[in-house]
N, C-alpha and C. Protein backbone atom coordinates (compact mmCIF):
# COMPACT_ATOMS: atom_id res chain seq x y z
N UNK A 1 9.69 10.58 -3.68
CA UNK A 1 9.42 9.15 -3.68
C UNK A 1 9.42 8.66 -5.12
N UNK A 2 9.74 7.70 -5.52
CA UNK A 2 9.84 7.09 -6.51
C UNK A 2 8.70 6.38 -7.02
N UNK A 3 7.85 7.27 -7.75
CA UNK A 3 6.99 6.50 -8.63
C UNK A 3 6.85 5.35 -9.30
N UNK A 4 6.25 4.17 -8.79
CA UNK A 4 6.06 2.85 -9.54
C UNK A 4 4.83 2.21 -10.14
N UNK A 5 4.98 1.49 -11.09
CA UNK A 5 3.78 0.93 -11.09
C UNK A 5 2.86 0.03 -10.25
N UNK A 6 1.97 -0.25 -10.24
CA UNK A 6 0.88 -0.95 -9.03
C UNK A 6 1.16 -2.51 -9.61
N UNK A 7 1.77 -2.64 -10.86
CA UNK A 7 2.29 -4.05 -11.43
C UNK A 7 3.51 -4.16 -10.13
N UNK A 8 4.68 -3.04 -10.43
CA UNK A 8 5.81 -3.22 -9.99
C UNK A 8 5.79 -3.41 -8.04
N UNK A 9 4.82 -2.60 -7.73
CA UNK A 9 4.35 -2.43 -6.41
C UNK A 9 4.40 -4.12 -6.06
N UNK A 10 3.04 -4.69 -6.84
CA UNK A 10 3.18 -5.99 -5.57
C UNK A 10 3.82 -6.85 -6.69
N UNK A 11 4.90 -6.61 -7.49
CA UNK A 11 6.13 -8.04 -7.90
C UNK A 11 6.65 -7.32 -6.43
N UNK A 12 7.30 -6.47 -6.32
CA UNK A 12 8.11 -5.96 -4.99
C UNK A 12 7.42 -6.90 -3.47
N UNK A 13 6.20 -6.52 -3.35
CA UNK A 13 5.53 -6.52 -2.08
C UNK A 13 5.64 -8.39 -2.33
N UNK A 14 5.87 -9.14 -2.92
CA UNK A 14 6.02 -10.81 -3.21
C UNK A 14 7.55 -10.73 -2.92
N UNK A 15 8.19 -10.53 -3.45
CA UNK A 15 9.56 -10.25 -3.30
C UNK A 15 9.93 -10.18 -1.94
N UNK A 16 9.49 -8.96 -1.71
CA UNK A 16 9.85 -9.18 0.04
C UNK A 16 9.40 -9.96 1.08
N UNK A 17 7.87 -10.37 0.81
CA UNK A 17 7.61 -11.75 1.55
C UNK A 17 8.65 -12.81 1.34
N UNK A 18 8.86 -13.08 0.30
CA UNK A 18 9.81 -14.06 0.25
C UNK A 18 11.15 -14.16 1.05
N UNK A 19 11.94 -13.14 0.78
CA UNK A 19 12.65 -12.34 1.17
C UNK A 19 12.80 -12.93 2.80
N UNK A 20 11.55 -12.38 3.56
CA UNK A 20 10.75 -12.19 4.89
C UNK A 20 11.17 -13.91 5.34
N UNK A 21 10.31 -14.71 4.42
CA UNK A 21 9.50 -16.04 5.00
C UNK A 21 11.26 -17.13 4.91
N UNK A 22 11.69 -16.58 4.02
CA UNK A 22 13.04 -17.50 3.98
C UNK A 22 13.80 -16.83 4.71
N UNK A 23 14.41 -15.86 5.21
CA UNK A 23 15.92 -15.42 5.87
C UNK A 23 15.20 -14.64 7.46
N UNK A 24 14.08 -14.49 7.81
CA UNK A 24 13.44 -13.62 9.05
C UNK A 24 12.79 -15.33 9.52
N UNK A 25 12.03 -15.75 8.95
CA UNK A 25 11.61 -16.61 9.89
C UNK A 25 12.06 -18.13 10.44
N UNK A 26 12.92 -18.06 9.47
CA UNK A 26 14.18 -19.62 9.74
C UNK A 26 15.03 -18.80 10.50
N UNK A 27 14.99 -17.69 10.89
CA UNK A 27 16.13 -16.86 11.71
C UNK A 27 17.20 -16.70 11.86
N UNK A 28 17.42 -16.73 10.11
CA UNK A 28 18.79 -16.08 9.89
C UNK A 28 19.24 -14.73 10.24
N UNK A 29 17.75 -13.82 10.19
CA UNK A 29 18.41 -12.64 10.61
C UNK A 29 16.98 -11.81 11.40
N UNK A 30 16.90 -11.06 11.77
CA UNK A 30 15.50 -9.76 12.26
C UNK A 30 15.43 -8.82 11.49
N UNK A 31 16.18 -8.65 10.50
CA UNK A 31 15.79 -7.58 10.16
C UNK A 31 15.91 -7.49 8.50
N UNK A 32 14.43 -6.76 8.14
CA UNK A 32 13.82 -7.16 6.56
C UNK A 32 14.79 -6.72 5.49
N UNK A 33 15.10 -5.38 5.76
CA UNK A 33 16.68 -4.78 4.74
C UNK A 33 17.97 -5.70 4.69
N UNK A 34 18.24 -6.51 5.72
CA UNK A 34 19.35 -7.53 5.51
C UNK A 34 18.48 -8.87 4.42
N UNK A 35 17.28 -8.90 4.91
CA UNK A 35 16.67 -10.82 4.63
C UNK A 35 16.57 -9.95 2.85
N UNK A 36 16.24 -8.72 2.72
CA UNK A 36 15.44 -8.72 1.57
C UNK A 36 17.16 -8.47 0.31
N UNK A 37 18.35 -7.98 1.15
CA UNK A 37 19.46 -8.09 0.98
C UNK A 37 20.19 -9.27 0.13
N UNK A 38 20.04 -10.58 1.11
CA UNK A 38 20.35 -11.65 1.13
C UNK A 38 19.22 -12.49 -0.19
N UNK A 39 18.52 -12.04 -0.05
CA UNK A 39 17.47 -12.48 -0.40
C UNK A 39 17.62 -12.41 -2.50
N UNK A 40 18.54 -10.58 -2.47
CA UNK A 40 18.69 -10.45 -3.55
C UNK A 40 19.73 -11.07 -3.95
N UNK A 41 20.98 -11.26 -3.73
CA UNK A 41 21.95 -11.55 -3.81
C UNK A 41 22.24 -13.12 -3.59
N UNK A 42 21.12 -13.95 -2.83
CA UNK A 42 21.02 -15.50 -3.44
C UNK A 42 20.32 -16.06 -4.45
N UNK A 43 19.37 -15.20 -4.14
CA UNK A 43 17.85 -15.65 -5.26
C UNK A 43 17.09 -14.96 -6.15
N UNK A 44 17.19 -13.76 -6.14
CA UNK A 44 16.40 -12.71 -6.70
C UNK A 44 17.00 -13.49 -8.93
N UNK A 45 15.76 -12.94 -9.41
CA UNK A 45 16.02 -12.95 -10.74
C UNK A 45 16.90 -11.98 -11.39
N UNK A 46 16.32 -10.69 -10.91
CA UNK A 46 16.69 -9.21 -11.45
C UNK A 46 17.19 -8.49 -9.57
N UNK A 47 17.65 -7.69 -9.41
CA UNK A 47 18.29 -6.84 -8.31
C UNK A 47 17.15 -5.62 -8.67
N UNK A 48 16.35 -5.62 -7.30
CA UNK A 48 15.25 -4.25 -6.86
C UNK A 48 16.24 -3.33 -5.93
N UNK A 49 15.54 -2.41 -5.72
CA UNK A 49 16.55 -1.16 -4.76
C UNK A 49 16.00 -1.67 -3.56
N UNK A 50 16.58 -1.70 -2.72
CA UNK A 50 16.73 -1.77 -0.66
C UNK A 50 15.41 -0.72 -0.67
N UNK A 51 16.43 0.46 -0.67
CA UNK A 51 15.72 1.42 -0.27
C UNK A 51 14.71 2.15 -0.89
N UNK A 52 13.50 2.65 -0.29
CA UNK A 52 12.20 2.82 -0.99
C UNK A 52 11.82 4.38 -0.09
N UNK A 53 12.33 5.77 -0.65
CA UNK A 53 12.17 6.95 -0.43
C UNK A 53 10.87 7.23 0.30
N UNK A 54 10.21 7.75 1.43
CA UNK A 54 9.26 8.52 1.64
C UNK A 54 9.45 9.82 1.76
N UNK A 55 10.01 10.69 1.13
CA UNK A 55 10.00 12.16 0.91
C UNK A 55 8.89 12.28 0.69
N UNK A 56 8.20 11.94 -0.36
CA UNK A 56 6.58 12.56 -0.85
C UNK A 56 5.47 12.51 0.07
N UNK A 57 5.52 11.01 0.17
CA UNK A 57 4.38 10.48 1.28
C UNK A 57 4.87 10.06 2.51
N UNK A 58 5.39 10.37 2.92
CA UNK A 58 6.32 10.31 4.32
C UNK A 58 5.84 8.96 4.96
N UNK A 59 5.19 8.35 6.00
CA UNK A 59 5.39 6.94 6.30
C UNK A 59 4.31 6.22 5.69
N UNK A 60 3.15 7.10 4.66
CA UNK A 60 2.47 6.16 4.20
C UNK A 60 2.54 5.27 2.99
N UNK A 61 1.64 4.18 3.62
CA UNK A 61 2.26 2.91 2.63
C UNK A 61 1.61 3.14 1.48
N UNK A 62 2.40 2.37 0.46
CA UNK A 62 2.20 2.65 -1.35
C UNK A 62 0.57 1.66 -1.15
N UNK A 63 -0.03 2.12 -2.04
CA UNK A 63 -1.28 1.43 -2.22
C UNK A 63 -1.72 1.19 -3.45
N UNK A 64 -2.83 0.26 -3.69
CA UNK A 64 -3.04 0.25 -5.55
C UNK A 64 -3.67 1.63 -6.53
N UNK A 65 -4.38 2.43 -5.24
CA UNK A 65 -5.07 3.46 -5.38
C UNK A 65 -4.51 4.70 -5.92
N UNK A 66 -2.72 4.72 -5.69
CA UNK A 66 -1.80 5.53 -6.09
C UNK A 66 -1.66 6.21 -7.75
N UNK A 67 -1.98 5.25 -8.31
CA UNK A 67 -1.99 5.78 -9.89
C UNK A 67 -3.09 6.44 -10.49
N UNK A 68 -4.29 6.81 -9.18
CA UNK A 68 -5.41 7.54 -10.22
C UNK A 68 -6.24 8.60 -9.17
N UNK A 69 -6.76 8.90 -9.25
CA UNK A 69 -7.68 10.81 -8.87
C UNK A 69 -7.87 10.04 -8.31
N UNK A 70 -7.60 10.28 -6.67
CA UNK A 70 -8.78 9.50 -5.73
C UNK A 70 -9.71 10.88 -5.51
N UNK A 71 -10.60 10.47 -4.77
CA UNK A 71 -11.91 11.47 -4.56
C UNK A 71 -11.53 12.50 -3.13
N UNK A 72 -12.13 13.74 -3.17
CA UNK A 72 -11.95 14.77 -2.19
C UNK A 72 -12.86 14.71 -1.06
N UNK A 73 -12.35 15.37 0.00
CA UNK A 73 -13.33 15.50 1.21
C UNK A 73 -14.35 16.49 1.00
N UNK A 74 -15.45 16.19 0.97
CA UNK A 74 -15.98 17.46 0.46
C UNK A 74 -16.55 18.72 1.25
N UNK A 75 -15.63 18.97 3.26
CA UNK A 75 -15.26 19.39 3.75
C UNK A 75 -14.04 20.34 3.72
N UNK A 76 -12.77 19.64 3.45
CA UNK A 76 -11.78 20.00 3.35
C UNK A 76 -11.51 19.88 2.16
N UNK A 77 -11.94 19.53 0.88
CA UNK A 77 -11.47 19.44 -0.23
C UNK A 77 -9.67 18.94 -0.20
N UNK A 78 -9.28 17.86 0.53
CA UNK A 78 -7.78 17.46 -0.05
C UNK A 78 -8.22 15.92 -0.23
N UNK A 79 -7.33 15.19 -0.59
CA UNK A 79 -7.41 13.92 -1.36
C UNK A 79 -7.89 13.02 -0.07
N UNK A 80 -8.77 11.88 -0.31
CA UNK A 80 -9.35 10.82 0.74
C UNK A 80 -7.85 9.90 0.63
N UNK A 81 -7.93 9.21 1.66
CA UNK A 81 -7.02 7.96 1.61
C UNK A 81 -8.01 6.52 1.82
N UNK A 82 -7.39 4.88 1.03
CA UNK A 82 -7.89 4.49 0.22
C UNK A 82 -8.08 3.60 2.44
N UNK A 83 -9.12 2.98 2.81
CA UNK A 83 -8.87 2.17 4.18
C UNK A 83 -9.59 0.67 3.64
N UNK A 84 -8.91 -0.35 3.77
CA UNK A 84 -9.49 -1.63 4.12
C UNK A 84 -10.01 -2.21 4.77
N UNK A 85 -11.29 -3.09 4.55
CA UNK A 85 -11.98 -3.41 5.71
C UNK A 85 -12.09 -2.59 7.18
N UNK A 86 -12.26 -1.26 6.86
CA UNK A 86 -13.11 -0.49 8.37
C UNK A 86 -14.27 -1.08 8.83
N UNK A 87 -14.31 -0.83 10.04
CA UNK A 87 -15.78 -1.39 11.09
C UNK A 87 -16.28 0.14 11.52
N UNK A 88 -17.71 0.23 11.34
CA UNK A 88 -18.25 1.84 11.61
C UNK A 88 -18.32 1.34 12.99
N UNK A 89 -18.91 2.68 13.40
CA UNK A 89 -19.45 3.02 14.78
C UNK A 89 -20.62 1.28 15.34
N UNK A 90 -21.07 1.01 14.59
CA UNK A 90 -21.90 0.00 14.69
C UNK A 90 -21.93 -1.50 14.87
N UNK A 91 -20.23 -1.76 14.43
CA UNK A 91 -19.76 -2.85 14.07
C UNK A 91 -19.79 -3.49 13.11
N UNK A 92 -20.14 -2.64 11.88
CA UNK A 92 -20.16 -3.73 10.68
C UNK A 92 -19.06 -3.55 10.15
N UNK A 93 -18.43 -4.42 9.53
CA UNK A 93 -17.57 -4.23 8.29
C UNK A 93 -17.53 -4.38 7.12
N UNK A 94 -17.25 -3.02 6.23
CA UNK A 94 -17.13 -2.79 5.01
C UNK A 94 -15.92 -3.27 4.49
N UNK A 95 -16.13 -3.36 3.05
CA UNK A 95 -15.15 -3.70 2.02
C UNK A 95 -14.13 -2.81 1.94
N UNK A 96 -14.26 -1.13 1.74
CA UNK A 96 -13.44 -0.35 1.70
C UNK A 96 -14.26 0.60 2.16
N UNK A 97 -13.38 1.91 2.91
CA UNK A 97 -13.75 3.16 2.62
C UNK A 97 -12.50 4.61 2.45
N UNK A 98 -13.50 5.76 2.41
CA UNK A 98 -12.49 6.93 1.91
C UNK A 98 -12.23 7.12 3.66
N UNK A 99 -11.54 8.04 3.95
CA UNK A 99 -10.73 8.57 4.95
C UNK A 99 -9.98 10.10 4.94
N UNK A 100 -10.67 10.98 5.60
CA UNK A 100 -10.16 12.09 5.49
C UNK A 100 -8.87 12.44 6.94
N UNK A 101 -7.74 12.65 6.69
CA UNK A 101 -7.26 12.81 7.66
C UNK A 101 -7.01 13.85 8.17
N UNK A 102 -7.88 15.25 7.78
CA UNK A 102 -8.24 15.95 8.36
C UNK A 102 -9.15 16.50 9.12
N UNK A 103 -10.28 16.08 8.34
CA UNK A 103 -11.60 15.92 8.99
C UNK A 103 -11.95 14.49 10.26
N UNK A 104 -11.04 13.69 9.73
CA UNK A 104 -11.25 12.60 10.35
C UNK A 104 -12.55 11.74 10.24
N UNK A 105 -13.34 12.41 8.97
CA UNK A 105 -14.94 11.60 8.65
C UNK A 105 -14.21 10.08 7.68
N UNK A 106 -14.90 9.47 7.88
CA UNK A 106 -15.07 7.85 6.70
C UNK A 106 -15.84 8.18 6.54
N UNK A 107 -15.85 7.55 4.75
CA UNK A 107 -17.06 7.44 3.93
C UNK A 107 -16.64 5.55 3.61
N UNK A 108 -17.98 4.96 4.21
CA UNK A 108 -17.81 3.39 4.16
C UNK A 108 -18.12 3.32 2.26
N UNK A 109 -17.92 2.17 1.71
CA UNK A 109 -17.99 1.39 0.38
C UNK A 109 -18.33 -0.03 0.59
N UNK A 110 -19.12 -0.01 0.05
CA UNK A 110 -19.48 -1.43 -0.44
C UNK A 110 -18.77 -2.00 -1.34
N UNK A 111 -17.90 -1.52 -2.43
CA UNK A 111 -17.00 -1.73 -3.79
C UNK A 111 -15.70 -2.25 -2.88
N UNK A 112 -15.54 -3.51 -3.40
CA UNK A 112 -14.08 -3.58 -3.01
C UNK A 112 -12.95 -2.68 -3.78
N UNK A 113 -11.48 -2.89 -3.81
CA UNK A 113 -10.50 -2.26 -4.24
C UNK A 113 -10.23 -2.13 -5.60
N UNK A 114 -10.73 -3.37 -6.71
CA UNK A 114 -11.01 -3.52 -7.50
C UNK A 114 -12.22 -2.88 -8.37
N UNK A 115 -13.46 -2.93 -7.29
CA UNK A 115 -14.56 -2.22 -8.30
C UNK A 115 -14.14 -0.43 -8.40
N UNK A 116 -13.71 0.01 -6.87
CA UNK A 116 -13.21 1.28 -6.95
C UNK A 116 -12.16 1.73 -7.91
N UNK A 117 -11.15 0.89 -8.55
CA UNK A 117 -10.10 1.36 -9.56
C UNK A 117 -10.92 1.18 -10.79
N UNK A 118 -11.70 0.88 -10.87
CA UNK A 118 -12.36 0.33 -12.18
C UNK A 118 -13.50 1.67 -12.58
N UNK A 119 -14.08 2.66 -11.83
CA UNK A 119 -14.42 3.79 -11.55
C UNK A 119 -13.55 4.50 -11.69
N UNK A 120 -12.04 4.74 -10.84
CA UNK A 120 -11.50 6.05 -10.77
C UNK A 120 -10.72 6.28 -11.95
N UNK A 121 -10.44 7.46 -11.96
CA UNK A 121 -9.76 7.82 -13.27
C UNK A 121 -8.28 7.63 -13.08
N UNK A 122 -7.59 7.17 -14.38
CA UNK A 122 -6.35 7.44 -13.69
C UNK A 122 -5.69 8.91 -14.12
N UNK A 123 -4.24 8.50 -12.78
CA UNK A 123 -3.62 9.86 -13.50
C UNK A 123 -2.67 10.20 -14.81
């Protein structure tokens, strides 16, 4: 997978809304690789790549959390993944939490996405 920055991440993730909101929902076309296509080739400033590799992380999505040590399960010791707004067992909802997808435990946060990068180290 092609390593980017969390700058370059959401100019991209704007990009393709745009992309999205002009050529998918005036219904020029269904499908986001043509709109985001079209999209480059009428309007774009600079030309981004189509295609965006998941070899590494196979269907999971790029997140801001990507550029630094996230924290371990301290079960399984492999890397947490970063979840937005989860609801526990109870019904509340948190700001963020960790996610083991092996263990399958959450650890809820009170820190939004921001206070948590501002803590983690990067890599």
């Amino acid at each position: 997978m092609k390593k980017i920055s969390y700058d370059e991440f959401i100019k991209r993730t704007i990009e393709i809304s745009k992309a999205r909101r002009i050529f998918i929902e005036s219904g020029i076309t269904k499908n986001i690789s043509d709109a985001f296509s079209l999209y480059q080739e009428i309007l774009a400033e600079e030309k981004m790549e189509v295609f965006v590799s998941t070899m590494v992380a196979g269907n999971r999505a790029m997140s801001p959390i990507d550029d630094y040590v996230r924290p371990q399960c301290p079960e399984c010791n492999i890397d947490l993944r970063l979840i937005l707004n989860p609801v526990d067992e109870f019904g509340k909802q948190w700001p963020t939490g960790w996610y083991c997808e092996k263990c399958l435990i959450t650890f809820y946060q009170e820190k939004n996405v921001v206070e948590l990068m501002q803590e983690l180290e990067k890599k």
